[in-house]
PDB file of N, CA and C in Angstrom:
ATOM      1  N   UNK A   1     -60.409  41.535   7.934  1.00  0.00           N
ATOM      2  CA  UNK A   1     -59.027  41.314   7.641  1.00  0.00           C
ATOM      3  C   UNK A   1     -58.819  39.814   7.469  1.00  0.00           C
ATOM      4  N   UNK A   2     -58.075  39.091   6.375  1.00  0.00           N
ATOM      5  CA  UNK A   2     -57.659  38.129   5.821  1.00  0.00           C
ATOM      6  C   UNK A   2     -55.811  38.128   6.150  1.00  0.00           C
ATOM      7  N   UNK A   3     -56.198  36.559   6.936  1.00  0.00           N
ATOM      8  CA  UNK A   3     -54.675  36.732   7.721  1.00  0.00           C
ATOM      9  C   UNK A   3     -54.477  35.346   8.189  1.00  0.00           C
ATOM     10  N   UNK A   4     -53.366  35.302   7.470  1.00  0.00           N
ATOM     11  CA  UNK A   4     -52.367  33.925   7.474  1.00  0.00           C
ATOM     12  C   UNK A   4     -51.369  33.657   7.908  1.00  0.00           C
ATOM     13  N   UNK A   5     -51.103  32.857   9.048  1.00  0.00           N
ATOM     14  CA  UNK A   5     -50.259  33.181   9.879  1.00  0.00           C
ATOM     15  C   UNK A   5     -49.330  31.691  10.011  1.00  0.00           C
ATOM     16  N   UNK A   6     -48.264  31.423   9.666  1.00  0.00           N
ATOM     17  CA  UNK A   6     -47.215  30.535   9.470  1.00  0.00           C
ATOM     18  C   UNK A   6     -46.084  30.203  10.525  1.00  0.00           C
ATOM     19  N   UNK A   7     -46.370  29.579  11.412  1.00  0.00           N
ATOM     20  CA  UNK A   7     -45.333  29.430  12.568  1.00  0.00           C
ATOM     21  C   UNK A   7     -44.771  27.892  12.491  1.00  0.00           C
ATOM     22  N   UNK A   8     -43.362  28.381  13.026  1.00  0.00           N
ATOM     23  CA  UNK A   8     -42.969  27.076  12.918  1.00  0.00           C
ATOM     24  C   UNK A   8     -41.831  26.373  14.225  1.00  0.00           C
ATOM     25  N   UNK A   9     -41.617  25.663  14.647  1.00  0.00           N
ATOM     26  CA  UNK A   9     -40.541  25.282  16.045  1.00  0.00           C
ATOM     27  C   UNK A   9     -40.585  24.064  16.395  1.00  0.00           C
ATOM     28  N   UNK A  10     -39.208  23.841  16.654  1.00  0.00           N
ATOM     29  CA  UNK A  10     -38.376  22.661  17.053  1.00  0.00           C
ATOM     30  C   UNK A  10     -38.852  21.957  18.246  1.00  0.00           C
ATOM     31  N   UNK A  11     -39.958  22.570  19.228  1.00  0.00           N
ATOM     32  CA  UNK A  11     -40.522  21.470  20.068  1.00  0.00           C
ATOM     33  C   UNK A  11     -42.021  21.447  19.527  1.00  0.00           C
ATOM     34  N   UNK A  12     -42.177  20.373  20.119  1.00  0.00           N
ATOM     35  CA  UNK A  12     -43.932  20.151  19.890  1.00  0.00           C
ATOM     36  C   UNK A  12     -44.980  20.495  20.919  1.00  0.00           C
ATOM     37  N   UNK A  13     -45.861  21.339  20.270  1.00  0.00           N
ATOM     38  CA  UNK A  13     -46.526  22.146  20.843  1.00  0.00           C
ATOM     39  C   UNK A  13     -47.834  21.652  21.823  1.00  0.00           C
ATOM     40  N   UNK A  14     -48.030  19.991  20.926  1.00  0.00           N
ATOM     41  CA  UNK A  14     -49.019  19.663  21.822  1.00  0.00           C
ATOM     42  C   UNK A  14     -49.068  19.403  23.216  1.00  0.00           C
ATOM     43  N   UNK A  15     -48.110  18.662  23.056  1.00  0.00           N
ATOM     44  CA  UNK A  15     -47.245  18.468  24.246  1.00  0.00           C
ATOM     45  C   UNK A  15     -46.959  19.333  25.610  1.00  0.00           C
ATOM     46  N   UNK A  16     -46.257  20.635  24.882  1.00  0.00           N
ATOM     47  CA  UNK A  16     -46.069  21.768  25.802  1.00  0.00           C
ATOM     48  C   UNK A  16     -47.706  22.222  26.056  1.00  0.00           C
ATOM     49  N   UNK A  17     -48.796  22.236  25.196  1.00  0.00           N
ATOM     50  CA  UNK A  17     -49.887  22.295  26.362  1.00  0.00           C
ATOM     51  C   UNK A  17     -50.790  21.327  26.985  1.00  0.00           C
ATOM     52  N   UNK A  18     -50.298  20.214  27.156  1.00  0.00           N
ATOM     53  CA  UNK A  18     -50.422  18.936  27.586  1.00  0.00           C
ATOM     54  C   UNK A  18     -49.484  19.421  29.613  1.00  0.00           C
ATOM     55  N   UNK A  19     -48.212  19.707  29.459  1.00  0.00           N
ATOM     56  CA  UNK A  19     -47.467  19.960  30.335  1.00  0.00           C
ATOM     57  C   UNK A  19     -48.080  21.536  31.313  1.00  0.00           C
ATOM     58  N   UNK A  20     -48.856  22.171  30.285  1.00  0.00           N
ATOM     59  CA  UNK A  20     -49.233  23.768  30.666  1.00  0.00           C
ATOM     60  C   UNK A  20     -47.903  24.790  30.502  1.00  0.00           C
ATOM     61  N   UNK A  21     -47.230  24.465  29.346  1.00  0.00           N
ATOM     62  CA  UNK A  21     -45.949  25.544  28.926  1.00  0.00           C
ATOM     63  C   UNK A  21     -46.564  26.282  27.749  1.00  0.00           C
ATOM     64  N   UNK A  22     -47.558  26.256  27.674  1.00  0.00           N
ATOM     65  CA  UNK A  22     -47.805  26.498  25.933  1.00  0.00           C
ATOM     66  C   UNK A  22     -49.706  26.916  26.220  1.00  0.00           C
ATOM     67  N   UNK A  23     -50.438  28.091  26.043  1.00  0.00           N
ATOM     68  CA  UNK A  23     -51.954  28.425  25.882  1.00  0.00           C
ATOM     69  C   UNK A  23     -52.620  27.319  24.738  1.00  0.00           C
ATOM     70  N   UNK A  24     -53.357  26.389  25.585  1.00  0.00           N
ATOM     71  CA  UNK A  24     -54.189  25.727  25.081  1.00  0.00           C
ATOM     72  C   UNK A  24     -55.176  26.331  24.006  1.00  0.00           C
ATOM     73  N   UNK A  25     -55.458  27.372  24.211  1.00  0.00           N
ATOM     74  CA  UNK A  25     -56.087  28.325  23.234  1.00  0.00           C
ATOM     75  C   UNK A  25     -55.638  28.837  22.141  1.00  0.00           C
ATOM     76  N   UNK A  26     -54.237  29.361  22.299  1.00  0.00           N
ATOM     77  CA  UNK A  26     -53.093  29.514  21.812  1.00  0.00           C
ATOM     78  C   UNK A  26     -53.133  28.396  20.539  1.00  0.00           C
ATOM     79  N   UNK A  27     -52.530  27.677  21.092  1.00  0.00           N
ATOM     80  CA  UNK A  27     -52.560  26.091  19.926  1.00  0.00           C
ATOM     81  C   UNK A  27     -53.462  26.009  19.450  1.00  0.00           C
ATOM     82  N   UNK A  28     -54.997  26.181  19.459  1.00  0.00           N
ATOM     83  CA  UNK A  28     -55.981  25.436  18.727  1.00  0.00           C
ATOM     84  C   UNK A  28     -56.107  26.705  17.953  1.00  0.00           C
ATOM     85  N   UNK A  29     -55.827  27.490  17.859  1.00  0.00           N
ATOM     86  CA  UNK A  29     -55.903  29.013  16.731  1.00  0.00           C
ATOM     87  C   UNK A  29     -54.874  28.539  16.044  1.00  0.00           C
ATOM     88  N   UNK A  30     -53.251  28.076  16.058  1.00  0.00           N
ATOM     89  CA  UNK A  30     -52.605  27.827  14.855  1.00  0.00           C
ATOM     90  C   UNK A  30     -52.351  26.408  14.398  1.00  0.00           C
ATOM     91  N   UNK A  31     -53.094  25.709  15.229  1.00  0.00           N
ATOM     92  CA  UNK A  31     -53.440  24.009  14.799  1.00  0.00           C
ATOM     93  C   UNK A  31     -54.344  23.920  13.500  1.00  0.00           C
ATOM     94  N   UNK A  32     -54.039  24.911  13.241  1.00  0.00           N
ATOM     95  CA  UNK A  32     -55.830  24.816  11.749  1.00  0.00           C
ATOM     96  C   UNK A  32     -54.856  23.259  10.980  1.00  0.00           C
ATOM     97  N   UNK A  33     -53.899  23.869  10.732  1.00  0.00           N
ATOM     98  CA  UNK A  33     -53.215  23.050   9.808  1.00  0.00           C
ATOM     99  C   UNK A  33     -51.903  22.592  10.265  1.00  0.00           C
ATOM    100  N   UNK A  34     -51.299  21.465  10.653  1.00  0.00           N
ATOM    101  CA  UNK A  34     -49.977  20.891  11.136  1.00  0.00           C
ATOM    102  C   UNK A  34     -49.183  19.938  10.213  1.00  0.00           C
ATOM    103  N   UNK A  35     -48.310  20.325   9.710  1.00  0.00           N
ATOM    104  CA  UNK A  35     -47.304  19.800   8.723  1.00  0.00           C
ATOM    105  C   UNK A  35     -46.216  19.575   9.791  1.00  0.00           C
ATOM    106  N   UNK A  36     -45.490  18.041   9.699  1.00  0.00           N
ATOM    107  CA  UNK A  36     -44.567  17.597  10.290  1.00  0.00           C
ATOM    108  C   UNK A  36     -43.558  17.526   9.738  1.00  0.00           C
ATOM    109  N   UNK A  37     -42.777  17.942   9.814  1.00  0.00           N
ATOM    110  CA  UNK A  37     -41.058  17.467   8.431  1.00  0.00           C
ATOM    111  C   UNK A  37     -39.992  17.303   9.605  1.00  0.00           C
ATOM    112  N   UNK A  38     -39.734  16.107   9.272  1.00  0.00           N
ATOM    113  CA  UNK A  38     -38.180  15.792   9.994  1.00  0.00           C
ATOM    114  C   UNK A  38     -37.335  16.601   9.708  1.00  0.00           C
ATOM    115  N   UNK A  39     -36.381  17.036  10.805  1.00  0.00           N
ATOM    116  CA  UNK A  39     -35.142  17.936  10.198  1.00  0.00           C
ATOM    117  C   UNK A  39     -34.503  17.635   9.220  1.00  0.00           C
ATOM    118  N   UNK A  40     -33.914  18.764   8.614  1.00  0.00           N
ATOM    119  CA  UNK A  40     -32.659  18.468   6.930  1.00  0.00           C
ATOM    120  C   UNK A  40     -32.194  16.893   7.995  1.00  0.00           C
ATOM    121  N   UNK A  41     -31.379  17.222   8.848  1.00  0.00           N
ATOM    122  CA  UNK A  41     -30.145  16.009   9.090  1.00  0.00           C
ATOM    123  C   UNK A  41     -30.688  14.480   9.027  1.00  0.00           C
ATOM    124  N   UNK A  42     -32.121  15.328   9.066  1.00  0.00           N
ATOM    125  CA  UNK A  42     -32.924  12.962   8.675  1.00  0.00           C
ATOM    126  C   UNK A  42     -32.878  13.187   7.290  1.00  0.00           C
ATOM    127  N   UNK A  43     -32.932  14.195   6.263  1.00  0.00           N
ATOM    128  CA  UNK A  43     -33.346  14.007   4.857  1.00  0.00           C
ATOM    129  C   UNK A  43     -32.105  14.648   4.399  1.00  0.00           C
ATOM    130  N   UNK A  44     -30.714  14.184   4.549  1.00  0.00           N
ATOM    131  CA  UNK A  44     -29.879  14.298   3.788  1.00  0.00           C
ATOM    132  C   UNK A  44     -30.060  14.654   2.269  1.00  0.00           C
ATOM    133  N   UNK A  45     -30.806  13.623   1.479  1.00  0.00           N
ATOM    134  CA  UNK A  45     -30.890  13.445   0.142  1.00  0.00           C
ATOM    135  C   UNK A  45     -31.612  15.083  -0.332  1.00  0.00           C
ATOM    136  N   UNK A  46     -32.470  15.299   0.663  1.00  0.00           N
ATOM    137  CA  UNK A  46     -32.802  16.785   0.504  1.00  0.00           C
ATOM    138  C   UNK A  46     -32.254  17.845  -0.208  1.00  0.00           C
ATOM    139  N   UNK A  47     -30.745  18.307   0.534  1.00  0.00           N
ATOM    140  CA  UNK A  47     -30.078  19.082   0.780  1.00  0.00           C
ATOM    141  C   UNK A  47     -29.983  19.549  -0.482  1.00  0.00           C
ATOM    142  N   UNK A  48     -29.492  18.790  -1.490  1.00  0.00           N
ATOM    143  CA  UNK A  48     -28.460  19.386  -2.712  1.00  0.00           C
ATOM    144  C   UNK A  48     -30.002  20.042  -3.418  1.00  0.00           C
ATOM    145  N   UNK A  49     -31.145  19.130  -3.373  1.00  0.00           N
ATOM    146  CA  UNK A  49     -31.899  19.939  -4.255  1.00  0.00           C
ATOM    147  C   UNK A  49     -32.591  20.993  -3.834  1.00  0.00           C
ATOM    148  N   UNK A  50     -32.779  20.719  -2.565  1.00  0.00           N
ATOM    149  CA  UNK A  50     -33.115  22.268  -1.936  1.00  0.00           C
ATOM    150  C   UNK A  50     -32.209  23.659  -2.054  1.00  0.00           C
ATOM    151  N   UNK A  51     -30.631  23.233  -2.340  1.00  0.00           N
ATOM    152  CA  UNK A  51     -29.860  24.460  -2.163  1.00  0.00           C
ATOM    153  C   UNK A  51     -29.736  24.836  -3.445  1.00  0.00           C
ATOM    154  N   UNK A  52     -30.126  23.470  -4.475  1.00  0.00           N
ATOM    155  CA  UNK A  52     -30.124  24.253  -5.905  1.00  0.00           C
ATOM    156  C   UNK A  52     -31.255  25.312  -6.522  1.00  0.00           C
ATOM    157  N   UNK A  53     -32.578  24.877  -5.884  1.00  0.00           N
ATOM    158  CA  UNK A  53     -33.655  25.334  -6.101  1.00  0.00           C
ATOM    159  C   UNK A  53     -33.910  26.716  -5.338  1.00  0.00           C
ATOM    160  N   UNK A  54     -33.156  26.799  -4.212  1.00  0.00           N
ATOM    161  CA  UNK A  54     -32.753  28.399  -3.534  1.00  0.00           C
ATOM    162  C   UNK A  54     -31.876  29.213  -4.099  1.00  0.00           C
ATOM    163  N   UNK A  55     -31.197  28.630  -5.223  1.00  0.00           N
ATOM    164  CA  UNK A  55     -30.351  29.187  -5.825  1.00  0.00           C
ATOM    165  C   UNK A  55     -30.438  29.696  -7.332  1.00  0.00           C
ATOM    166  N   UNK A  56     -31.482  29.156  -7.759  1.00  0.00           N
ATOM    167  CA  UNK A  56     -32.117  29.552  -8.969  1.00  0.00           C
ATOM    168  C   UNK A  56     -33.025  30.829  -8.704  1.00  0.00           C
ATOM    169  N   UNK A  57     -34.104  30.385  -7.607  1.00  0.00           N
ATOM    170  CA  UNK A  57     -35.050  31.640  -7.274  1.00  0.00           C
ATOM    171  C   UNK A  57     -34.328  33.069  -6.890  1.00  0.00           C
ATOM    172  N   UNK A  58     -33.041  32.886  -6.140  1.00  0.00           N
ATOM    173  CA  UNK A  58     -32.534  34.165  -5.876  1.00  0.00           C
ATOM    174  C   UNK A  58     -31.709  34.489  -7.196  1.00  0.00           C
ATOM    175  N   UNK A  59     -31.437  33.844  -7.640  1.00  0.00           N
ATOM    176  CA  UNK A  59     -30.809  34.028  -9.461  1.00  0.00           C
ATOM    177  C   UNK A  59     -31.676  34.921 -10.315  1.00  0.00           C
ATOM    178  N   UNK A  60     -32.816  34.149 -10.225  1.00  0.00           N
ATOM    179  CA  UNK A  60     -34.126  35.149 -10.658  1.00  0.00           C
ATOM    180  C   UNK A  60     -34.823  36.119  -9.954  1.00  0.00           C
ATOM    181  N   UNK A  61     -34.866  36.289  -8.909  1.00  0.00           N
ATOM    182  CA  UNK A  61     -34.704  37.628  -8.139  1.00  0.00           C
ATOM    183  C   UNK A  61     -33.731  38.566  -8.250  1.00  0.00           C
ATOM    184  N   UNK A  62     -32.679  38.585  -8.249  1.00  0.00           N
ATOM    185  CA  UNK A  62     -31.598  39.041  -8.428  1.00  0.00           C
ATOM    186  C   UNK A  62     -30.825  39.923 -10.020  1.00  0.00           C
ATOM    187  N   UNK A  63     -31.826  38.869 -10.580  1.00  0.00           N
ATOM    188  CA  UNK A  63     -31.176  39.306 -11.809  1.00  0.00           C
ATOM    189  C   UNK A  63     -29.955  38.958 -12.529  1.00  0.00           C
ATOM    190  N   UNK A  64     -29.577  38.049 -12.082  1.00  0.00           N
ATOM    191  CA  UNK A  64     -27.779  37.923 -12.336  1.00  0.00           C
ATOM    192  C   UNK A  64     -28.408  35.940 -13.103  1.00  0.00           C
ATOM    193  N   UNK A  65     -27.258  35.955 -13.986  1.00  0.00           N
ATOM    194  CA  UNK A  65     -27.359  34.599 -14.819  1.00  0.00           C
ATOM    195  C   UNK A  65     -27.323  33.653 -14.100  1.00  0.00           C
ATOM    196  N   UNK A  66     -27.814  32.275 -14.447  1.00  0.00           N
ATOM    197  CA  UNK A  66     -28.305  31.411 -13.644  1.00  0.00           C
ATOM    198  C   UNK A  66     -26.814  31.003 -13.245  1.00  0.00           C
ATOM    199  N   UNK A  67     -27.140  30.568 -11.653  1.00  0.00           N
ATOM    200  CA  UNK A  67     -25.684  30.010 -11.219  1.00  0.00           C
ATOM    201  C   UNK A  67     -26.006  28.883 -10.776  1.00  0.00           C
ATOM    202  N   UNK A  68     -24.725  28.294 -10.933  1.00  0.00           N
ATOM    203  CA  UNK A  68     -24.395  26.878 -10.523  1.00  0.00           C
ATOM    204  C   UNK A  68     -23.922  26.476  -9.303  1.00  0.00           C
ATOM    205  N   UNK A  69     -24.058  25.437  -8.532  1.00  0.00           N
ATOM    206  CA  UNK A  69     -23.018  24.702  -7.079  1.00  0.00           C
ATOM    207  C   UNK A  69     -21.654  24.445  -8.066  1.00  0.00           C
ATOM    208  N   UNK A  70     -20.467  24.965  -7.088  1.00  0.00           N
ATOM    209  CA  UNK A  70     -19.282  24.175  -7.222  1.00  0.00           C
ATOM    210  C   UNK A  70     -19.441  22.717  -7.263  1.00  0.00           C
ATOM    211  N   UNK A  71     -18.858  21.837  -7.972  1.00  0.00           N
ATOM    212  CA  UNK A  71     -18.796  20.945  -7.457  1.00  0.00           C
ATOM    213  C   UNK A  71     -18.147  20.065  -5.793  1.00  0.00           C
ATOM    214  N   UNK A  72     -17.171  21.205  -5.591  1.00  0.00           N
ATOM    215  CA  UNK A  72     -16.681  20.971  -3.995  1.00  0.00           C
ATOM    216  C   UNK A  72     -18.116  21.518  -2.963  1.00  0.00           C
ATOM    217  N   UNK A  73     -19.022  22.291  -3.440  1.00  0.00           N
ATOM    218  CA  UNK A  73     -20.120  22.684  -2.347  1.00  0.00           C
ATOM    219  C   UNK A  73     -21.055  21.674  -2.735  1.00  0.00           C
ATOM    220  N   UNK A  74     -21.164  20.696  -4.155  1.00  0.00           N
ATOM    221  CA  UNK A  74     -22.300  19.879  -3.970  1.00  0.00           C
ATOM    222  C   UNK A  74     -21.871  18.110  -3.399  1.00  0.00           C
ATOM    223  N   UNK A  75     -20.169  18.221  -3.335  1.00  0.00           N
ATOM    224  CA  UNK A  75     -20.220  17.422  -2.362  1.00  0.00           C
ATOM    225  C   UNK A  75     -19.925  17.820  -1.245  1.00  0.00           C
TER     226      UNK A  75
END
């Protein structure tokens, strides 16, 4: 079995098994790969293109013509 497993959370994990809150074993099975991203609220500039680009894909999922941000929701 081929299996990919994607977790993600707001504290840091090394840490918690540094403290013993968190299976040291545990962590080194989903440590393969660690991507750090500051929350949206540090990357403001983010926002608008992320909500446009969520908004196209469900456009095209959906089926329905491409939609646009109000301009009152893109400021």
């Amino acid at each position: 079995m081929d299996v990919k497993l994607i977790a993600a959370t707001q504290i840091t994990l090394s840490e918690q098994v540094d403290v013993g809150h968190f299976r040291a074993d545990l962590y080194h099975r989903l440590a393969v790969v660690v991507l750090q991203l500051p929350p949206l609220r540090e990357r403001s500039d983010n926002i608008l293109a992320l909500a446009r680009t969520l908004l196209q894909q469900y456009s095209a999922v959906y089926g329905v013509s491409r939609q646009r941000l109000s301009q009152a929701a893109e400021a």
